[in-house]
C-alpha atoms as a PDB file:
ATOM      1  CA  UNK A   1      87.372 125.344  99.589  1.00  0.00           C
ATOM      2  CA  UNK A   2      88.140 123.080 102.465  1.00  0.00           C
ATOM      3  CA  UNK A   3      86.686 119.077 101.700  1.00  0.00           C
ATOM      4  CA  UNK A   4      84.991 117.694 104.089  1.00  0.00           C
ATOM      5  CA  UNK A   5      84.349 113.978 104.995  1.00  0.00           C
ATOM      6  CA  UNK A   6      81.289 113.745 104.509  1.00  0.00           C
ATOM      7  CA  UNK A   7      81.546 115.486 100.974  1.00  0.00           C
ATOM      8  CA  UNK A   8      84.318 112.716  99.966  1.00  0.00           C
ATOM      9  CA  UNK A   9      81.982 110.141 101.326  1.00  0.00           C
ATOM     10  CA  UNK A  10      79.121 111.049  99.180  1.00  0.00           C
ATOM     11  CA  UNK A  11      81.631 110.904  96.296  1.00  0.00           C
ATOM     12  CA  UNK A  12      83.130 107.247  97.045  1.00  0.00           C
ATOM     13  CA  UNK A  13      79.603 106.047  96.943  1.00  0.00           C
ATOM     14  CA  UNK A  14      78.112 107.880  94.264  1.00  0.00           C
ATOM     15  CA  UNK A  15      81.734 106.140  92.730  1.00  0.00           C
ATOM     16  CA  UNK A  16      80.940 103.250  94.212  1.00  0.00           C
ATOM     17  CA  UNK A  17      77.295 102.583  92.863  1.00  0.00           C
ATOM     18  CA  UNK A  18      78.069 103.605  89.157  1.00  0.00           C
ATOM     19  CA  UNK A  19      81.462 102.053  88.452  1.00  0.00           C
ATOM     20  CA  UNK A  20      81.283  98.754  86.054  1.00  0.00           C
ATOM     21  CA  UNK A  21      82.765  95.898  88.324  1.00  0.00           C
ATOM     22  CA  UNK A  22      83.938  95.532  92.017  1.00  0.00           C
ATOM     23  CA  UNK A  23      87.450  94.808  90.605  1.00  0.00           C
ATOM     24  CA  UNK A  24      86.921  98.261  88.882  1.00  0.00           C
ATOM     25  CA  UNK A  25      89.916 100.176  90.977  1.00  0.00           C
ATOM     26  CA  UNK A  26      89.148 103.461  92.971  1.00  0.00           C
ATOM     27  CA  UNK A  27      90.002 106.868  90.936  1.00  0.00           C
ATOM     28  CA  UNK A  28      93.013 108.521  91.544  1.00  0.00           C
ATOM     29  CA  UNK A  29      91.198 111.660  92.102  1.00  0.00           C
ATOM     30  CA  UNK A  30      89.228 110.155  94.711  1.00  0.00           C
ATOM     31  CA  UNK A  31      92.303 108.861  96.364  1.00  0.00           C
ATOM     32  CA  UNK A  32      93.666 112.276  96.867  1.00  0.00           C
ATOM     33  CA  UNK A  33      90.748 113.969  97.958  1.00  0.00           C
ATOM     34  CA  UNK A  34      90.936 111.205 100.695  1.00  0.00           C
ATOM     35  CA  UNK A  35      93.936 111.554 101.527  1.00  0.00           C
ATOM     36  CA  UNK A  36      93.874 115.470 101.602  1.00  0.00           C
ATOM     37  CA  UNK A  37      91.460 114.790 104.556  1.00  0.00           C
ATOM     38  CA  UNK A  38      94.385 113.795 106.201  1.00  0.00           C
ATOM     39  CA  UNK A  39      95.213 115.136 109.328  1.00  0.00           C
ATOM     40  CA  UNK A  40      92.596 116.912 109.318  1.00  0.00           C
ATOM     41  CA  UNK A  41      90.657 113.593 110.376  1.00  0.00           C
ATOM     42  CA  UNK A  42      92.276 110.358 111.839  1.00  0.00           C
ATOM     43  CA  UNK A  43      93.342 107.880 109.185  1.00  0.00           C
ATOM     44  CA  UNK A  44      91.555 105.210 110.943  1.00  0.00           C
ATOM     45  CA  UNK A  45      88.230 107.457 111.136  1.00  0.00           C
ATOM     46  CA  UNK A  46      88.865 108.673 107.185  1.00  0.00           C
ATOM     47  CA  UNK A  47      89.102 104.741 106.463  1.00  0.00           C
ATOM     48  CA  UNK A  48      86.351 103.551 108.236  1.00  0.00           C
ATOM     49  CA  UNK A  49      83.770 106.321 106.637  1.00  0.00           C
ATOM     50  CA  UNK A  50      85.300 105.896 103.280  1.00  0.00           C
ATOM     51  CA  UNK A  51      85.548 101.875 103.622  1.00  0.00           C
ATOM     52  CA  UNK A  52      88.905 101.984 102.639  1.00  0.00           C
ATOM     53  CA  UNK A  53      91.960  99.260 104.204  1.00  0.00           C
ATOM     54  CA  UNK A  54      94.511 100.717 106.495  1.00  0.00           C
ATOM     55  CA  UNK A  55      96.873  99.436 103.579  1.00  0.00           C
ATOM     56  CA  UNK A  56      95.434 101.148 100.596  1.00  0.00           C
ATOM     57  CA  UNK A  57      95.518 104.347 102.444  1.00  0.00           C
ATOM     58  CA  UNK A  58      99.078 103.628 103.578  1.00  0.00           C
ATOM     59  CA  UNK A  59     100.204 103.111  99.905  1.00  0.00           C
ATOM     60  CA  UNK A  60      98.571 106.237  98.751  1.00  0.00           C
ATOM     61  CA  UNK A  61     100.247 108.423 101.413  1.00  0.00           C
ATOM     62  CA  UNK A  62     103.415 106.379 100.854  1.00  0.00           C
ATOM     63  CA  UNK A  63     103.307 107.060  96.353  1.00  0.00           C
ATOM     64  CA  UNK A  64     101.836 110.562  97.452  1.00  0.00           C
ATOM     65  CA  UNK A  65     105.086 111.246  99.669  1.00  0.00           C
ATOM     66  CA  UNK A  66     107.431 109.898  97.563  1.00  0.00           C
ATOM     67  CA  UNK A  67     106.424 111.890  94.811  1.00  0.00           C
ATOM     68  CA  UNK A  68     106.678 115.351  96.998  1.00  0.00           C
ATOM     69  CA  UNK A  69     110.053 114.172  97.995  1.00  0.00           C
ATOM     70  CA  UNK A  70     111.200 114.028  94.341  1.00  0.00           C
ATOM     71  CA  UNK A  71     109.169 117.541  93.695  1.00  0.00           C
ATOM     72  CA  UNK A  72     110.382 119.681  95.995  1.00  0.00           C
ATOM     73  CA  UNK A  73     112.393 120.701  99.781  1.00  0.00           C
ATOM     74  CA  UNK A  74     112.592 123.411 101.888  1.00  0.00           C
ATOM     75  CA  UNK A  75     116.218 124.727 102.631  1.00  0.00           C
ATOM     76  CA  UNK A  76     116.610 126.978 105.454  1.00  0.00           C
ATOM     77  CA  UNK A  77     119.870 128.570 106.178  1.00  0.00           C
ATOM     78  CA  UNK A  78     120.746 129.963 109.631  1.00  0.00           C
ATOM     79  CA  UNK A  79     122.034 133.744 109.260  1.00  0.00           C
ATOM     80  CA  UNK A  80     125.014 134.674 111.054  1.00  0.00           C
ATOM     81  CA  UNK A  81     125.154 137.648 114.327  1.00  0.00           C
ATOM     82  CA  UNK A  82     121.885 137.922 114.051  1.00  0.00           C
ATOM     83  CA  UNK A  83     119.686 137.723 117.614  1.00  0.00           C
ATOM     84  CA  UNK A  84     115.971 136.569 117.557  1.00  0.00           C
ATOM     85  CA  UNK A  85     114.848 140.091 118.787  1.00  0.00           C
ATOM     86  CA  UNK A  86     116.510 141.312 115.215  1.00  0.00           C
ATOM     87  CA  UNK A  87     114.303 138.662 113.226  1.00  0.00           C
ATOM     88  CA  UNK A  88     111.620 140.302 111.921  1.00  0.00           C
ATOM     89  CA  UNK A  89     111.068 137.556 108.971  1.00  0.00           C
ATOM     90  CA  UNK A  90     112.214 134.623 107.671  1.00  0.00           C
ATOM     91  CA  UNK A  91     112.936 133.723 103.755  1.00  0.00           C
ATOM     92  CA  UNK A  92     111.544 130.199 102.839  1.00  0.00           C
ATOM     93  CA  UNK A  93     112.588 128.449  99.499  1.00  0.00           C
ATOM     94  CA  UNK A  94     111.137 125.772  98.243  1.00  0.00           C
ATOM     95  CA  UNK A  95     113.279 124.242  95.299  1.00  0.00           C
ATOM     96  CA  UNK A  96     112.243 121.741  92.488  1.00  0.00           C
ATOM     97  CA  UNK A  97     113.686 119.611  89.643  1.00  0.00           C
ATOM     98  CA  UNK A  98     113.134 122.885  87.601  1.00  0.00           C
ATOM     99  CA  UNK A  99     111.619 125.661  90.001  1.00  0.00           C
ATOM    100  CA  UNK A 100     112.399 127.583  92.400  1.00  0.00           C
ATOM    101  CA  UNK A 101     109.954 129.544  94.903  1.00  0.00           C
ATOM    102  CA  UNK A 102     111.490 132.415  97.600  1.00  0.00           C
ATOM    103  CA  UNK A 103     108.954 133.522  99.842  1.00  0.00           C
ATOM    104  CA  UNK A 104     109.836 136.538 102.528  1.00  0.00           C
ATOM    105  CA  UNK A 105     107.521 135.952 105.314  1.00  0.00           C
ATOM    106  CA  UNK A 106     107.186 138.561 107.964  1.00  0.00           C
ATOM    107  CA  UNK A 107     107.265 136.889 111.305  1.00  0.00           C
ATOM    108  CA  UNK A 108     103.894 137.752 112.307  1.00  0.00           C
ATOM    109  CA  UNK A 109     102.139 135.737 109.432  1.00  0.00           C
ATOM    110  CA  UNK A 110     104.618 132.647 109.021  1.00  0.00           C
ATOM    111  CA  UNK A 111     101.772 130.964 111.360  1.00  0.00           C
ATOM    112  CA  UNK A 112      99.180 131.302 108.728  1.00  0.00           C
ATOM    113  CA  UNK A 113     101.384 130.670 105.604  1.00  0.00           C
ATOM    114  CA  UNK A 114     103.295 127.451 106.977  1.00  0.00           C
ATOM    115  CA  UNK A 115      99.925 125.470 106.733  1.00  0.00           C
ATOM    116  CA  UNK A 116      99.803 126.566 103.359  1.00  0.00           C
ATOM    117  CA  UNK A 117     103.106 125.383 102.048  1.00  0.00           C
ATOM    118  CA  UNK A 118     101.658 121.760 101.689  1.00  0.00           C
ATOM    119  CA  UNK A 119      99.598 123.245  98.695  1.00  0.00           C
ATOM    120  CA  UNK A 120     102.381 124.484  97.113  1.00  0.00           C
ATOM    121  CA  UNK A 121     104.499 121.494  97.595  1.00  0.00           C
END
């Protein structure tokens, strides 16, 4: 299921009228599902619908990113003598700390599965 804006909106201010204080900081799980929205919508649009700052959406990308960094990469080694015509798919790994993911992808769906590997990651 694919969030929407306006469904994360609803959220921060059903959030926002039942926490306890205004110093009361925003959920982590709301955090995320704002800045899933991302690119999907322009940070400045996601920020001014959600009333976030610039800068507290910048830090959550920033934590969020580090985090993947540490998580996971994708290694892709170039085979030798072999011409593009040959290619007919392309092996992705995606290594952690402590897992490791191979994925043979036949050329003609590595458009539909390279948006995906966000989710994974």
């Amino acid at each position: 299921m694919t969030l929407t804006l306006e469904a994360v909106a609803q959220e921060f201010e059903h959030w926002r009228q039942n926490r306890s204080s205004k110093t009361t900081p925003i959920p982590q799980k709301l955090m995320d599902k704002a800045i899933s929205l991302y690119p999907q919508y322009a940070r400045n649009k996601i920020c001014r619908v959600l009333r976030l700052s610039g800068m507290q959406f910048k830090r959550c990308m920033n934590r969020i990113e580090q985090n993947q960094s540490d998580v996971a990469f994708v290694m892709a080694q170039p085979s030798k003598n072999i011409s593009s015509t040959d290619l007919t798919s392309i092996t992705i790994i995606l290594q952690g700390k402590t897992n490791r993911l191979e994925l043979n992808v036949p050329l003609a769906k590595l458009a539909q599965v390279l948006p995906q590997l966000n989710t994974i990651l």
